[in-house]
Protein backbone atom coordinates (compact mmCIF):
# COMPACT_ATOMS: atom_id res chain seq x y z
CA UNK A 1 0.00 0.00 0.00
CA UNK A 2 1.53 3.51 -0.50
CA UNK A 3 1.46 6.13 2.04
CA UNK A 4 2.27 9.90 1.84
CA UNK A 5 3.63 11.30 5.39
CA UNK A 6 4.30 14.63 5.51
CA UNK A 7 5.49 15.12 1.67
CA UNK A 8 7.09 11.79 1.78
CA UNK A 9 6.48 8.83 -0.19
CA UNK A 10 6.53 5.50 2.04
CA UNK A 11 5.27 1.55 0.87
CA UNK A 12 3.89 -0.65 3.83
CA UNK A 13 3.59 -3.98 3.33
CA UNK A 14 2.63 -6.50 5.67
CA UNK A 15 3.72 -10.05 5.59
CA UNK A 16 2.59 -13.55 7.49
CA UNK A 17 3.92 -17.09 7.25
CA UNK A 18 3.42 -19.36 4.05
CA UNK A 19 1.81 -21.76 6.03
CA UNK A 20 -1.12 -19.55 6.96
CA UNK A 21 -1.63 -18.30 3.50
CA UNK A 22 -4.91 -20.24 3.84
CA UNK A 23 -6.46 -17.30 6.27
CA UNK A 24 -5.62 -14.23 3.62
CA UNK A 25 -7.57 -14.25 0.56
CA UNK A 26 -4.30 -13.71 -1.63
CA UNK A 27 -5.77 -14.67 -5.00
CA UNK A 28 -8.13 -11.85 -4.47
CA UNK A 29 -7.14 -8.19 -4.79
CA UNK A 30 -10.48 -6.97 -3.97
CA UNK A 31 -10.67 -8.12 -0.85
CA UNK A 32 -8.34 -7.94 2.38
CA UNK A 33 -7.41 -10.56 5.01
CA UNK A 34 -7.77 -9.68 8.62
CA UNK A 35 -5.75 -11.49 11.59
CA UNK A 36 -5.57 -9.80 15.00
CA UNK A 37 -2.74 -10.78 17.14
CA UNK A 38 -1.02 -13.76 14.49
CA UNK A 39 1.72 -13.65 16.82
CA UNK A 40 5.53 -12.70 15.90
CA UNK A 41 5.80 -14.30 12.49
CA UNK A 42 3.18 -11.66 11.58
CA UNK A 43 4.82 -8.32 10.65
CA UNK A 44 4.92 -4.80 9.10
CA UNK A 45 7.65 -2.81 6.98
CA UNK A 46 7.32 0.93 5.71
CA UNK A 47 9.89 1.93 2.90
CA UNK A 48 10.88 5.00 2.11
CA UNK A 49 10.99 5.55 -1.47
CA UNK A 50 13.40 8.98 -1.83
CA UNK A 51 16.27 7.25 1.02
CA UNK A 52 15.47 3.84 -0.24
CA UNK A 53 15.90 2.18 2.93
CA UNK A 54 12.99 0.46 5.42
CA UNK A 55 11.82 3.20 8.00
CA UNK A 56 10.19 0.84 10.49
CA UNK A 57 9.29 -2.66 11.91
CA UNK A 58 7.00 -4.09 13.73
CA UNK A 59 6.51 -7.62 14.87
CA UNK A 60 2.61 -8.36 15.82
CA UNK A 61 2.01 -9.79 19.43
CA UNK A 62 3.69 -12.38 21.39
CA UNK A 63 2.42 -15.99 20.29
């Protein structure tokens, strides 16, 4: 997903284990997947576009 913060141009993904592809509807672009609290295999990146470089991570909750 792209973001614009301030002037700035960020992409945030958000990523999950393989193995629980099965929850996510990933052959679907219309619709989105929802899992609260997947644990720490769950996480989220934002990516700075101008410094090229990942701005921040963060892990979900504690399994």
């Amino acid at each position: 997903m792209g973001i614009v913060r301030n002037g700035r141009r960020y992409i945030y993904g958000n990523y999950f284990p393989r193995s629980d592809a099965g929850l996510v509807p990933l052959n679907d672009p219309t619709r989105l997947g929802l899992i609260c609290d997947g644990g720490p295999a769950y996480f989220g990146v934002e990516y700075d576009v101008q410094r090229r470089r990942v701005t921040h991570l963060a892990f979900n909750g504690v399994a």
